[in-house]
C-alpha atoms as a PDB file:
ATOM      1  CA  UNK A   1       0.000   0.000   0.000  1.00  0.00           C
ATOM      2  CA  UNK A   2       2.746   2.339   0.537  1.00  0.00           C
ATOM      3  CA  UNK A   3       4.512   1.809  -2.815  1.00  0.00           C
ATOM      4  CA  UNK A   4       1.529   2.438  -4.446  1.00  0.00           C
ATOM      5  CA  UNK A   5       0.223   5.789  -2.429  1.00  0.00           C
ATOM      6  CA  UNK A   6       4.053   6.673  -3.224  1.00  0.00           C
ATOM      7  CA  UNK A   7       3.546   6.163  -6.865  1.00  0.00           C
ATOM      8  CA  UNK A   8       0.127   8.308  -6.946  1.00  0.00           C
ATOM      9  CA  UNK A   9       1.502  11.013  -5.210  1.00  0.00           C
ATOM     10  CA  UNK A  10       4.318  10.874  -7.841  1.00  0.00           C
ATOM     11  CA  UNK A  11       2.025  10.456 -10.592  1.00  0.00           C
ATOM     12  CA  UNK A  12      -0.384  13.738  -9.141  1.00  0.00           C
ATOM     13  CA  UNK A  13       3.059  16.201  -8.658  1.00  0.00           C
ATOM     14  CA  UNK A  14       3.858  15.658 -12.684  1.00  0.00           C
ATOM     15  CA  UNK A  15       0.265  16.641 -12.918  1.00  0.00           C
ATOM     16  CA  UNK A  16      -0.036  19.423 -10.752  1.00  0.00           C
ATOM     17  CA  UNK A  17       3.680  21.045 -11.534  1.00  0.00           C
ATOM     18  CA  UNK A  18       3.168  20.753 -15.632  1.00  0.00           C
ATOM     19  CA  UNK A  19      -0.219  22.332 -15.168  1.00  0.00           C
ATOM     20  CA  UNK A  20       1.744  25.386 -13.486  1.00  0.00           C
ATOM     21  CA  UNK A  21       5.041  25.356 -15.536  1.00  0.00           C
ATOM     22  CA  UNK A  22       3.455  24.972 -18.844  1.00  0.00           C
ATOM     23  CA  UNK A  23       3.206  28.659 -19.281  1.00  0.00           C
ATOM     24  CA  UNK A  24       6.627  29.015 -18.783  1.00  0.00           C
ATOM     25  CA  UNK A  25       7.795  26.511 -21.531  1.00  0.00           C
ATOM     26  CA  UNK A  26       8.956  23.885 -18.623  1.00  0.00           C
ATOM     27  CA  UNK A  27       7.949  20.291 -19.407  1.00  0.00           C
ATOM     28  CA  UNK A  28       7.278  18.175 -16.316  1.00  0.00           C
ATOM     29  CA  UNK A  29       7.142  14.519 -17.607  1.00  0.00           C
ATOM     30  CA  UNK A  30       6.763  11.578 -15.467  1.00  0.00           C
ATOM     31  CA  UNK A  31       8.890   8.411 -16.327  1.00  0.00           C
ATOM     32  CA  UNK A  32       7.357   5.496 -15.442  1.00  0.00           C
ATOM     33  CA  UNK A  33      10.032   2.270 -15.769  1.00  0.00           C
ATOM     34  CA  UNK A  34       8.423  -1.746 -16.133  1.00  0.00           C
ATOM     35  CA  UNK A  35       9.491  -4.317 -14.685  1.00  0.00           C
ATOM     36  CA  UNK A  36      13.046  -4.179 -13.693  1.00  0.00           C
ATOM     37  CA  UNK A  37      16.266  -6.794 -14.749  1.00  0.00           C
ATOM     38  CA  UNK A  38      17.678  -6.898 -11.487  1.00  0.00           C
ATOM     39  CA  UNK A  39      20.868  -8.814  -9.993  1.00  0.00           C
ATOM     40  CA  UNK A  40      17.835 -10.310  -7.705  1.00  0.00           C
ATOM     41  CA  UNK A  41      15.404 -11.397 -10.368  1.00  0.00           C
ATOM     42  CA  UNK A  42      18.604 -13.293 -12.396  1.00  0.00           C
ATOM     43  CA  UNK A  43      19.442 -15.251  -9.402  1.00  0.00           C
ATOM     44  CA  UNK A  44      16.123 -17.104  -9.780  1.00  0.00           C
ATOM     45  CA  UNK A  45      15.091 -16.663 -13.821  1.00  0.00           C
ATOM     46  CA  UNK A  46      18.139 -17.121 -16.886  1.00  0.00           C
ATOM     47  CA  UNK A  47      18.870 -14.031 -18.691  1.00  0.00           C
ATOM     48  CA  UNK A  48      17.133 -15.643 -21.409  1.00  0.00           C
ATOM     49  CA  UNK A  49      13.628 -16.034 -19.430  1.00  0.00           C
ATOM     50  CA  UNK A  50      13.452 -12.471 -18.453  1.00  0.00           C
ATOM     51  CA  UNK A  51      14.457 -10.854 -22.176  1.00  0.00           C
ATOM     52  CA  UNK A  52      12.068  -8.620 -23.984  1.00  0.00           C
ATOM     53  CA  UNK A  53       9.852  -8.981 -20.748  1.00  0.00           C
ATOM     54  CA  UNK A  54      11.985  -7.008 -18.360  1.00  0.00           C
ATOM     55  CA  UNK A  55      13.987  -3.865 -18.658  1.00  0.00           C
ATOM     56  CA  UNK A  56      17.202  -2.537 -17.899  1.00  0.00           C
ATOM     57  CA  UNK A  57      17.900   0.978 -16.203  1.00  0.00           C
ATOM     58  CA  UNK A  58      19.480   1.652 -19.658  1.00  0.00           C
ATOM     59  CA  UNK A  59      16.076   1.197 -21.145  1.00  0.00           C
ATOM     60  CA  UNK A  60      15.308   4.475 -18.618  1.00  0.00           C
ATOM     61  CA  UNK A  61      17.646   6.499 -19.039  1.00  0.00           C
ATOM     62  CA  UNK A  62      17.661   6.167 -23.157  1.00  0.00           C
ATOM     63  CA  UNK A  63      14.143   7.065 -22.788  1.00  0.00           C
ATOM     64  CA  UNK A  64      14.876  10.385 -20.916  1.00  0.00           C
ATOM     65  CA  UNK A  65      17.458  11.159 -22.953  1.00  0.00           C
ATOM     66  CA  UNK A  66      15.306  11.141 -25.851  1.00  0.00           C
ATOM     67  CA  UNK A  67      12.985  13.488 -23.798  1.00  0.00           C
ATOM     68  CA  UNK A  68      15.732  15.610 -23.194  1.00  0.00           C
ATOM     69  CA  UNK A  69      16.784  15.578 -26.732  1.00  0.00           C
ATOM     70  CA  UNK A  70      12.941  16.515 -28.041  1.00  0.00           C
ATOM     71  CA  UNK A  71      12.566  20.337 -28.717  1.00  0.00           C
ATOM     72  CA  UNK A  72       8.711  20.011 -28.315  1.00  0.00           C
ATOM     73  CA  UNK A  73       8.579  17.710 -24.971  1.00  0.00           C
ATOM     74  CA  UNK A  74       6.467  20.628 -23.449  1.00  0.00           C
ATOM     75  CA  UNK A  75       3.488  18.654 -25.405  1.00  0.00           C
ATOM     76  CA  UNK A  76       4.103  15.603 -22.747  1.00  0.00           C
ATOM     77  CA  UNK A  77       3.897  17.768 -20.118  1.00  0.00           C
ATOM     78  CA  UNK A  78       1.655  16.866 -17.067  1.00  0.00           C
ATOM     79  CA  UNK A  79       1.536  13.342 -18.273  1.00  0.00           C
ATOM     80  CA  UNK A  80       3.396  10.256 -16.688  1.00  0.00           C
ATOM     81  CA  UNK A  81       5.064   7.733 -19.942  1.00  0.00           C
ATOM     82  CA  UNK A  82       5.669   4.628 -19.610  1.00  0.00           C
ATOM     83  CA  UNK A  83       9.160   3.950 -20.884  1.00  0.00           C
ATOM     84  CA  UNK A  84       8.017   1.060 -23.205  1.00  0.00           C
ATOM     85  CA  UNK A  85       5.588   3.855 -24.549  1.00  0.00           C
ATOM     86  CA  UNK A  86       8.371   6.469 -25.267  1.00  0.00           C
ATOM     87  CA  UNK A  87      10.380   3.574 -26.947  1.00  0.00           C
ATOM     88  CA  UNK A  88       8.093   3.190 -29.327  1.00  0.00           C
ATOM     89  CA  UNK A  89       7.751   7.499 -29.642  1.00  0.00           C
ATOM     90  CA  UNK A  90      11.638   7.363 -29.784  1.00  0.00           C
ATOM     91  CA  UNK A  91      12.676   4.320 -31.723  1.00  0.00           C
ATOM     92  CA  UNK A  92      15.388   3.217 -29.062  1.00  0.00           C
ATOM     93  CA  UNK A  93      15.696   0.000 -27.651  1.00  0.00           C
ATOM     94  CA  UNK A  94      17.097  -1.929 -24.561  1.00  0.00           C
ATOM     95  CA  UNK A  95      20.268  -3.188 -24.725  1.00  0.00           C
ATOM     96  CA  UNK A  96      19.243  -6.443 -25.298  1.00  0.00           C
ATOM     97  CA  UNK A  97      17.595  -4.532 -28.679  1.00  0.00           C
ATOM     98  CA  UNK A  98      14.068  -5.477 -27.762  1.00  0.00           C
ATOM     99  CA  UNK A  99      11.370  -2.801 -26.496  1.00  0.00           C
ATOM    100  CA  UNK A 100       9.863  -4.371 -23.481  1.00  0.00           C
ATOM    101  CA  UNK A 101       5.957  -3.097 -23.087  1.00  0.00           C
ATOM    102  CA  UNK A 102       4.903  -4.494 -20.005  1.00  0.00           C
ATOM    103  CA  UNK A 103       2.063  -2.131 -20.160  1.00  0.00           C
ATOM    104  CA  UNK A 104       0.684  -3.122 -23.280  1.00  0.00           C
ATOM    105  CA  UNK A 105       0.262  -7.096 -21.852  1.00  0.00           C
ATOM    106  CA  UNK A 106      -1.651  -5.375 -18.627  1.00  0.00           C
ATOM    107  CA  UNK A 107      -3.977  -3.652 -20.877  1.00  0.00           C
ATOM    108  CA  UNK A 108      -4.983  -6.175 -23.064  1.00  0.00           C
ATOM    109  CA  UNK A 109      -5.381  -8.523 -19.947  1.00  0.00           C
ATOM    110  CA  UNK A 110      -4.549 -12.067 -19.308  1.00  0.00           C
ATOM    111  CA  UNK A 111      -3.091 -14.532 -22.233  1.00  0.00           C
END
């Protein structure tokens, strides 16, 4: 319960801040990571099981960068991406040179 009061409150700030910094060309994006390649998750699951399912922090960061690098991010402002989502804004991939969409599987529901 925590985690996920943590995550709203997260989620409500990008709101609230790109509503307010808007006017002043400041984009407030939310980046919103799936589920995480960890040194944890390969002690129990081969590198193999967890590929183009999971994500590396590189997956992240290439995603803000390409934020970063977009001259008209203020149109994301306010909103919270999902980093499988901006890969497929972006056209960059995880190392492994898949685009994990973890989000897209939840959507749809179960398989």
């Amino acid at each position: 319960m925590p985690y996920e009061v943590s995550k709203a409150a997260k989620n409500r700030l990008t709101y609230a801040l790109g509503h307010h910094l808007k006017a002043r060309g400041i984009p407030v994006i939310g980046v919103a990571p799936g589920w995480m390649r960890t040194e944890l998750m390969l002690t129990h699951h081969t590198p193999q099981e967890l590929t183009g399912q999971t994500e590396t922090p590189h997956y992240a960061a290439r995603g803000i960068v390409a934020l970063a690098r977009d001259p008209d991010a203020l149109r994301h402002t306010g909103r919270v991406l999902d980093v499988g989502e901006l890969a497929g804004l972006y056209g960059f991939t995880d190392l492994d040179g898949t685009q994990p969409q973890w989000y897209a599987r939840q959507r749809s529901g179960p398989s």
